[in-house]
N, C-alpha and C. Protein backbone atom coordinates (compact mmCIF):
# COMPACT_ATOMS: atom_id res chain seq x y z
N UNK A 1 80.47 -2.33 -2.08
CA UNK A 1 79.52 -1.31 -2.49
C UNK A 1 79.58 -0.18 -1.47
N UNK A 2 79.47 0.99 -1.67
CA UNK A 2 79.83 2.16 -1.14
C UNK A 2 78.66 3.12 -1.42
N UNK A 3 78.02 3.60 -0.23
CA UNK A 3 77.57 4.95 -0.72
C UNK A 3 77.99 6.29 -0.99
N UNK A 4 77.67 7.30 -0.92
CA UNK A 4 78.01 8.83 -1.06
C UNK A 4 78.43 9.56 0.16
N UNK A 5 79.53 10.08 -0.20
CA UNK A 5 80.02 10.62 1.18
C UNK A 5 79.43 12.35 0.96
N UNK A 6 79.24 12.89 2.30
CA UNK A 6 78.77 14.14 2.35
C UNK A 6 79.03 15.43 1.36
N UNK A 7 80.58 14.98 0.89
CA UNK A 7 81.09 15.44 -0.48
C UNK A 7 80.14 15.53 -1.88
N UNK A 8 80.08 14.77 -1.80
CA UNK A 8 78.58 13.98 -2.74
C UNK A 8 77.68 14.07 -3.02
N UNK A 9 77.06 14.93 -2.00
CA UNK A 9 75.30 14.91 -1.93
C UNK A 9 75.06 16.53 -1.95
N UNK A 10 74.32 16.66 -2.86
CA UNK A 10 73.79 18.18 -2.93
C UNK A 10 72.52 18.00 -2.58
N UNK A 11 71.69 19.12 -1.90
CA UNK A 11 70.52 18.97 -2.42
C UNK A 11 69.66 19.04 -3.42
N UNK A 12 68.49 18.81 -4.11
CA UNK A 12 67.77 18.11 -4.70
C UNK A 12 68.23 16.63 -5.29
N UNK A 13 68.86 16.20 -4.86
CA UNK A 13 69.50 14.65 -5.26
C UNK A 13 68.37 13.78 -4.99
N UNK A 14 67.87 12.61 -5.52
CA UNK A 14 67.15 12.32 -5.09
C UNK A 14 67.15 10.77 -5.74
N UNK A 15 66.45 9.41 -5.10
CA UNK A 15 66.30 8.08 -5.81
C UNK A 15 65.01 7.68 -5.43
N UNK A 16 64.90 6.78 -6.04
CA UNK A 16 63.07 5.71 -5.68
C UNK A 16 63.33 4.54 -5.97
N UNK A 17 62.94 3.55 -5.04
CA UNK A 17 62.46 2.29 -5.39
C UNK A 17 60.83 2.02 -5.51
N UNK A 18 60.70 1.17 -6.14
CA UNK A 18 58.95 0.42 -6.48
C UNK A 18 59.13 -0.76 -5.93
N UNK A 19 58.25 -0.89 -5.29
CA UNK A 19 57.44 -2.81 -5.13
C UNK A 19 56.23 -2.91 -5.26
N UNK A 20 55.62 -4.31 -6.01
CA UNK A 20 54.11 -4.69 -5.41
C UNK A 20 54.07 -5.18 -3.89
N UNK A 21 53.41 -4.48 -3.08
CA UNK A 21 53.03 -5.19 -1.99
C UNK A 21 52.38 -6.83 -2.29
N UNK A 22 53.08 -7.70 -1.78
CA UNK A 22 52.16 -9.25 -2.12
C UNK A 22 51.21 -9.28 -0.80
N UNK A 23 50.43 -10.27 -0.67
CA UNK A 23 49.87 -11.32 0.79
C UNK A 23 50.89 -11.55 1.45
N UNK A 24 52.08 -12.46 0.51
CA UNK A 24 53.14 -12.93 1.40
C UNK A 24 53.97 -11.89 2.14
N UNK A 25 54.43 -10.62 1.32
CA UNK A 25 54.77 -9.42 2.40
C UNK A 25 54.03 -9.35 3.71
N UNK A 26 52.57 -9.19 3.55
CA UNK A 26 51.69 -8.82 4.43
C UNK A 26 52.11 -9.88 5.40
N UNK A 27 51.96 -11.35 5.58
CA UNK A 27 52.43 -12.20 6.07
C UNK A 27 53.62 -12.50 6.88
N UNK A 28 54.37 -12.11 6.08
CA UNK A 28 56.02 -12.10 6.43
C UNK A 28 56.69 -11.41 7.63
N UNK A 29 55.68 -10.24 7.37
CA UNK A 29 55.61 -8.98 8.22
C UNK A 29 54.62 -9.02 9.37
N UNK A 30 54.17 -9.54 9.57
CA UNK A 30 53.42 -10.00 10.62
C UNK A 30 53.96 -11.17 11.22
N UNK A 31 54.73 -12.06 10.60
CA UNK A 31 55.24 -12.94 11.34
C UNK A 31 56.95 -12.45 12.23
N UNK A 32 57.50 -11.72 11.34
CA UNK A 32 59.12 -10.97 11.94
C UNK A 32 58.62 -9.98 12.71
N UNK A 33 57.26 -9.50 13.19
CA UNK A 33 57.00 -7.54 13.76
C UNK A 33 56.06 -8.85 14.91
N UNK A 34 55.81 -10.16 14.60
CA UNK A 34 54.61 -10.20 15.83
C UNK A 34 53.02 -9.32 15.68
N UNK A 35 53.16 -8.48 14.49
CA UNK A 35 51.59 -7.76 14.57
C UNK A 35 50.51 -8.48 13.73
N UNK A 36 49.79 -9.39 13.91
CA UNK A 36 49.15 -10.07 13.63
C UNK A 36 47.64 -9.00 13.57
N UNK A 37 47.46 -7.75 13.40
CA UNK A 37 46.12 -7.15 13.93
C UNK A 37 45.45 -7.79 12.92
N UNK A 38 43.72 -8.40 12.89
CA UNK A 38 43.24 -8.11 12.00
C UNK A 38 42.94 -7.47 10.63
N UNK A 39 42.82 -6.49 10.80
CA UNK A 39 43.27 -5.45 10.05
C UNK A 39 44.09 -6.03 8.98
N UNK A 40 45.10 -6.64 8.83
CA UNK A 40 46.21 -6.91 7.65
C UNK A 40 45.73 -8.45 7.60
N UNK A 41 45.44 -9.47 8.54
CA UNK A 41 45.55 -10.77 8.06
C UNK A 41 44.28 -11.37 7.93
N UNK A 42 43.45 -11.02 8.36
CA UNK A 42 41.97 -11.18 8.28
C UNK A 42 40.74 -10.80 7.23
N UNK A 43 40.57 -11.09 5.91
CA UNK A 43 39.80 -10.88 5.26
C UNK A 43 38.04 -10.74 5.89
N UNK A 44 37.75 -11.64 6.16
CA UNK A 44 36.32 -11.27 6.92
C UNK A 44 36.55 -10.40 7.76
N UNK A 45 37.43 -10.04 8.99
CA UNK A 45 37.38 -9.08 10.07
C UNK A 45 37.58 -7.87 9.23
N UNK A 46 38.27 -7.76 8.36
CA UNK A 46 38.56 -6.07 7.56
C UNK A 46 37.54 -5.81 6.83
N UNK A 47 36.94 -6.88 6.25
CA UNK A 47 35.94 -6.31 5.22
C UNK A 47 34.77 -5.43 5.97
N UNK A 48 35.02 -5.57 7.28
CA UNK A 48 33.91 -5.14 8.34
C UNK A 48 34.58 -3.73 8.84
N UNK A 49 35.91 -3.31 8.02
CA UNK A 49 35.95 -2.09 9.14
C UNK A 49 36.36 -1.00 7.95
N UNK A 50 36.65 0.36 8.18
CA UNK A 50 36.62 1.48 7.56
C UNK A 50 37.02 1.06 5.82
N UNK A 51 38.11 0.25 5.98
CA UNK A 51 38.44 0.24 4.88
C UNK A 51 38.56 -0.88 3.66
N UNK A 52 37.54 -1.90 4.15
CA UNK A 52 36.46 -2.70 3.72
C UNK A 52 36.77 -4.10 3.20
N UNK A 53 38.26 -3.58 3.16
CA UNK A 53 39.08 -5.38 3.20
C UNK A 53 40.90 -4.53 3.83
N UNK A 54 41.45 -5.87 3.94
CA UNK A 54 42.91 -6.00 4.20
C UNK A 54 44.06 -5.11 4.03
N UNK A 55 44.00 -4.30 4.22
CA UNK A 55 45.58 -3.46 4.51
C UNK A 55 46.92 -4.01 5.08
N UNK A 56 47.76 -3.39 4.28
CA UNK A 56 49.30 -3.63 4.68
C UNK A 56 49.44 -3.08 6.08
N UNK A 57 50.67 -3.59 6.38
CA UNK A 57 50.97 -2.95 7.92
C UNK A 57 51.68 -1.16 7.54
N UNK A 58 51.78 0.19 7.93
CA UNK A 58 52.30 0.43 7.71
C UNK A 58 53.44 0.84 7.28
N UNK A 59 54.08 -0.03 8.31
CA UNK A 59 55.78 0.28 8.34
C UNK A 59 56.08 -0.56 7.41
N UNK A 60 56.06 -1.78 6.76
CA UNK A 60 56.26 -2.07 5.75
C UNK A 60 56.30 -1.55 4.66
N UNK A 61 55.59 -0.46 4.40
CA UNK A 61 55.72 -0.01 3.34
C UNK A 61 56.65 1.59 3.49
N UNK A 62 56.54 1.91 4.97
CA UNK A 62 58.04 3.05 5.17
C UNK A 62 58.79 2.20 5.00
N UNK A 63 59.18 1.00 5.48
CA UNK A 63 60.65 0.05 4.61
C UNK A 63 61.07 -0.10 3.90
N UNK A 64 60.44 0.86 2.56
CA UNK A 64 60.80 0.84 1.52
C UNK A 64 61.53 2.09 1.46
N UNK A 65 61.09 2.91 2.56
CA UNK A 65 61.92 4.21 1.97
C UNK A 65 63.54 3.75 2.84
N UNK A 66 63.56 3.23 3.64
CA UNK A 66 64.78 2.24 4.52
C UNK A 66 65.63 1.94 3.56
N UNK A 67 65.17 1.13 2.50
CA UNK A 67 65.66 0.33 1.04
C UNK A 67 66.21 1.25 0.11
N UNK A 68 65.41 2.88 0.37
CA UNK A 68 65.72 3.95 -0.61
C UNK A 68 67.31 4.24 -0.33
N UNK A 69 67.02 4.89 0.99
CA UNK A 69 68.12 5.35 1.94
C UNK A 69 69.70 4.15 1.98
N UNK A 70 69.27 3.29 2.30
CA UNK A 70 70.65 2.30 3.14
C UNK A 70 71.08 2.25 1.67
N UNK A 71 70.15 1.72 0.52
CA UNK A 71 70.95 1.03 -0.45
C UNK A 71 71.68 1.99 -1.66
N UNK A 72 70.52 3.40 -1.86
CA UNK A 72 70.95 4.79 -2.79
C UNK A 72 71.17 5.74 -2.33
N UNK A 73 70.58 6.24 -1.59
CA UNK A 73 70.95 7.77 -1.12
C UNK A 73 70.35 7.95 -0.14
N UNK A 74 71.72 8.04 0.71
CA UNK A 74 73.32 8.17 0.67
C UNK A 74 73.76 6.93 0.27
N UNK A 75 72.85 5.56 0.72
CA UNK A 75 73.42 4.11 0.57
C UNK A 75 74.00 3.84 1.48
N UNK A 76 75.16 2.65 1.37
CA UNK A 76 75.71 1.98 1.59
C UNK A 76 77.01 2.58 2.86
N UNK A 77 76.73 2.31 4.10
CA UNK A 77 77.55 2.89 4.62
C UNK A 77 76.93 4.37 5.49
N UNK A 78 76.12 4.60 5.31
CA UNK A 78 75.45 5.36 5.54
C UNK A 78 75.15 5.12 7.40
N UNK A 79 74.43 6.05 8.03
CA UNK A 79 73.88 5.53 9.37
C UNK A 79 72.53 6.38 9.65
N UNK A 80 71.50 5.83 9.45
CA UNK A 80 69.91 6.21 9.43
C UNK A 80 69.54 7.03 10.66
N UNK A 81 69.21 8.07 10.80
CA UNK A 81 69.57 8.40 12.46
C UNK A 81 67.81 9.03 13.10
N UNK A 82 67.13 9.41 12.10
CA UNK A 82 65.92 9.15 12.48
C UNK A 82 65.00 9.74 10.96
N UNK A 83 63.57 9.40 11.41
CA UNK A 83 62.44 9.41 10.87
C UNK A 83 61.33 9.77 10.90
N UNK A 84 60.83 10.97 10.76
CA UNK A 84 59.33 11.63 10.90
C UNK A 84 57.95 10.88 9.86
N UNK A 85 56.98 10.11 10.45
CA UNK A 85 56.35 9.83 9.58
C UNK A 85 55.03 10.03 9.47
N UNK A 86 54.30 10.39 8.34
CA UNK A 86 52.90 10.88 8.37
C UNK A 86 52.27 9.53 7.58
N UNK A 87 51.18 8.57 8.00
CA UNK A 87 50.42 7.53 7.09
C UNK A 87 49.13 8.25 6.69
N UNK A 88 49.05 8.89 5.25
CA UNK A 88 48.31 9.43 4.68
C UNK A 88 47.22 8.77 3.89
N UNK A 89 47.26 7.50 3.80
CA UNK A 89 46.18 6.66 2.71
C UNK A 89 46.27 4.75 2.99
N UNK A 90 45.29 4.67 3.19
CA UNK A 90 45.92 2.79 3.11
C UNK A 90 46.79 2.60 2.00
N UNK A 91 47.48 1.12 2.67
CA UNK A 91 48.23 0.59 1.08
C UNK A 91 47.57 -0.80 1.22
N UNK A 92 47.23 -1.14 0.24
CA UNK A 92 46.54 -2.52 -0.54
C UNK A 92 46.93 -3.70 -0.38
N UNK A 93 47.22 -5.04 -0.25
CA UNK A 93 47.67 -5.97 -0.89
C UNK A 93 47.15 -5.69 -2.65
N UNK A 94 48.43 -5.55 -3.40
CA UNK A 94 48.37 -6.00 -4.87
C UNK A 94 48.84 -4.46 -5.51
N UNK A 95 48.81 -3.05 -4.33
CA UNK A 95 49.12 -2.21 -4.68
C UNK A 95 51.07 -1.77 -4.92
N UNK A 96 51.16 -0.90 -5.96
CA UNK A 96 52.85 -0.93 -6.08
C UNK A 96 53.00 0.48 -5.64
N UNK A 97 53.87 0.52 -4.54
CA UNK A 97 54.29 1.47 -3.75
C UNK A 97 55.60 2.15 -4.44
N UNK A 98 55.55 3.58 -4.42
CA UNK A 98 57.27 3.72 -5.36
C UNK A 98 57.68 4.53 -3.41
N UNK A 99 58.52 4.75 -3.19
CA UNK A 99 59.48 5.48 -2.49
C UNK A 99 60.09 6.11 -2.90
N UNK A 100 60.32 7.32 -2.33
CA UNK A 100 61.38 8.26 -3.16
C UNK A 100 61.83 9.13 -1.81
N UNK A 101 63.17 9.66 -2.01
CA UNK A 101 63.98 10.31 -1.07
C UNK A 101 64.51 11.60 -1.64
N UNK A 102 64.56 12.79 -1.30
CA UNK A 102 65.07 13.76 -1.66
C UNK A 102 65.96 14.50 -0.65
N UNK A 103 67.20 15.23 -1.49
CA UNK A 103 67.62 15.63 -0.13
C UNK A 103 67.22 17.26 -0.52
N UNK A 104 66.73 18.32 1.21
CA UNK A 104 66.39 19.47 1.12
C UNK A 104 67.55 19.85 1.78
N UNK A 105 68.48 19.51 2.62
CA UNK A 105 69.39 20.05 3.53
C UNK A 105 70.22 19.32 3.81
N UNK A 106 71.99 19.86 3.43
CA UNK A 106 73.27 19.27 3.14
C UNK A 106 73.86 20.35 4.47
N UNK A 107 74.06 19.59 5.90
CA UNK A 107 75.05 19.94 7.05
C UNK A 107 76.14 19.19 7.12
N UNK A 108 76.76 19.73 6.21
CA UNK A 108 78.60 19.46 6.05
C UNK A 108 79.15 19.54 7.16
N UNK A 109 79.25 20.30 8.03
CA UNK A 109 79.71 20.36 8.87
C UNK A 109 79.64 19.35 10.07
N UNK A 110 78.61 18.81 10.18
CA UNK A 110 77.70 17.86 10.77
C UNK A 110 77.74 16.36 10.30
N UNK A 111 78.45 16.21 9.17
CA UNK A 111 78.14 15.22 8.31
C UNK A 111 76.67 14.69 8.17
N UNK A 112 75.63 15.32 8.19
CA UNK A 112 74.54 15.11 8.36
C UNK A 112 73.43 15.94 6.88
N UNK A 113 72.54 15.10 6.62
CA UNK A 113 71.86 15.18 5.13
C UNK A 113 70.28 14.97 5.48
N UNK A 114 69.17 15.94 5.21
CA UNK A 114 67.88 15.93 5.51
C UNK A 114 67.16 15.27 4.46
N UNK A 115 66.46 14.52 4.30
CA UNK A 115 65.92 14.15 3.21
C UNK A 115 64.41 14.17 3.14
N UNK A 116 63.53 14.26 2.26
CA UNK A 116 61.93 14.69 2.20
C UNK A 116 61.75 13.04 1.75
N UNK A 117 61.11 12.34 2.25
CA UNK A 117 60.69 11.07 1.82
C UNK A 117 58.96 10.82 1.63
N UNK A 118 58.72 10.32 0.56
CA UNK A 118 57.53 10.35 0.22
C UNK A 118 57.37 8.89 -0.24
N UNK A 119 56.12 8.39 0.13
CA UNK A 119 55.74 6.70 -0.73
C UNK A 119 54.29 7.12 -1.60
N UNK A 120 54.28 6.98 -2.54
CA UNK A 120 53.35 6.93 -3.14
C UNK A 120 52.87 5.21 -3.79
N UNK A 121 51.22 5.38 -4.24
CA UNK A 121 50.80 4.36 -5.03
C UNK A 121 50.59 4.29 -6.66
N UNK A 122 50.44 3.22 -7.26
CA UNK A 122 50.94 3.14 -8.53
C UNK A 122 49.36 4.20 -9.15
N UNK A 123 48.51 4.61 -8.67
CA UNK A 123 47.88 5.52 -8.93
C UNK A 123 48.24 7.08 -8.53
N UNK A 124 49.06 7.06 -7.91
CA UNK A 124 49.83 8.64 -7.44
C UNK A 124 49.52 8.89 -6.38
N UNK A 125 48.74 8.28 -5.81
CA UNK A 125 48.23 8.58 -4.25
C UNK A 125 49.09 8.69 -2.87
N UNK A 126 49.72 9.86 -2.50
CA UNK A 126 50.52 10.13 -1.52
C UNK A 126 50.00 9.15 0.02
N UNK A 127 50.56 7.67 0.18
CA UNK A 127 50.00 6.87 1.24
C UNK A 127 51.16 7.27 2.37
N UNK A 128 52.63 8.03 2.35
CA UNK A 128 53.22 7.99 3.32
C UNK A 128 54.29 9.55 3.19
N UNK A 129 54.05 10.25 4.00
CA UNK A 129 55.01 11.66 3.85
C UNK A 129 55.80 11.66 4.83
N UNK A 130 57.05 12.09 4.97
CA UNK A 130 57.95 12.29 6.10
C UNK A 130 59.70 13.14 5.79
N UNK A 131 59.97 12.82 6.46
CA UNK A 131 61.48 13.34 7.11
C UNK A 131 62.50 12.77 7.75
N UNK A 132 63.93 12.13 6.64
CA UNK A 132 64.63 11.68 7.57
C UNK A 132 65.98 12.31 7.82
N UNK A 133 66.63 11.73 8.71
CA UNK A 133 68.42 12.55 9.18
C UNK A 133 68.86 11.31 8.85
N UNK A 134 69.88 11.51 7.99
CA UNK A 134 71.02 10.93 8.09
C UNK A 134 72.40 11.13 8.36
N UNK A 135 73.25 10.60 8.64
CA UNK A 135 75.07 10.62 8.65
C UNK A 135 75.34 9.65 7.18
N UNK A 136 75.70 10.41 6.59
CA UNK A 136 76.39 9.55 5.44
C UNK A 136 77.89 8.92 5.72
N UNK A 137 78.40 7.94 4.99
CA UNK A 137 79.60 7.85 5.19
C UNK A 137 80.90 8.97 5.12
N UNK A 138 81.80 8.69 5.67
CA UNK A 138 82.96 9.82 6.23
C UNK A 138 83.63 9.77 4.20
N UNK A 139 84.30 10.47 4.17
CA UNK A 139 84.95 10.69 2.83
C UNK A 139 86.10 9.84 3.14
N UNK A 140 86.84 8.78 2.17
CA UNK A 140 87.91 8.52 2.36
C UNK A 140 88.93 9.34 1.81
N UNK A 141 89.94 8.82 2.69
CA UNK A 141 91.60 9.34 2.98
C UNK A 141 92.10 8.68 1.59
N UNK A 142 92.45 9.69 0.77
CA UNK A 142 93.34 9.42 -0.35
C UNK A 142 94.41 8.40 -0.05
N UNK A 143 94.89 7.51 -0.95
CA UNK A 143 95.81 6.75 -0.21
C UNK A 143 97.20 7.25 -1.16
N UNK A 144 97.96 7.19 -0.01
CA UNK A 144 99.57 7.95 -0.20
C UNK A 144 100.17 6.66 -1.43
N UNK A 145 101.12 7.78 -2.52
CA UNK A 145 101.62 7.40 -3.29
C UNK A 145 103.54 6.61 -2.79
């Protein structure tokens, strides 16, 4: 499997993935990150604070835009090189997060591709805004006849 080489990518190009956030995400993710805060695993301790029960961790749910990137655009082959991120809204246990990636800026020269990344909730609610750089894969070398 192969992604898009710099050849490839114009801007406004763009993909999304969806997930339901489960418990067991929430879980999972607290057990591989070590962040155990309240906040995500604690039903009585959250119901006590701003946002009145259990929240996801954030970055779990920027991992989805990770999933956007490595696996569609650019994909496969690709090298993630950084990430600006704004957490604009809780995300839920039970809520479905879409991700989506756009690209605003194609540096050919650079082999390098800007992309506008946004997570929204299955109600439309903008929970994550940002900015990433990538290096897409190199174009391959025609192979001689």
């Amino acid at each position: 499997m192969n992604g898009k080489s710099i050849d490839d990518i114009a801007v406004g190009d763009h993909a999304e993935v969806a997930k339901t956030i489960s418990e067991s995400d929430v879980y999972t993710f607290a057990g591989v990150t070590g962040d155990f805060n309240p906040a995500h695993v604690n039903e009585h301790y959250a119901s006590g604070t701003f946002f009145k029960r259990r929240i996801a961790h954030g970055m779990l749910s920027a991992g989805l835009i990770s999933n956007v990137l490595g696996t569609h655009l650019p994909g496969p082959g690709a090298v993630y090189l950084s990430q600006e991120l704004k957490f604009t809204a809780p995300v839920y246990i039970g809520d479905t997060i879409t991700a989506r990636a756009e690209v605003v800026e194609v540096m050919a020269e650079k082999n390098r591709v800007i992309l506008e990344t946004v997570c929204t909730n299955q109600d439309g609610t903008v929970v994550i805004t940002g900015t990433a750089l990538m290096s897409p894969m190199k174009k391959r070398a025609a192979k001689a006849s």
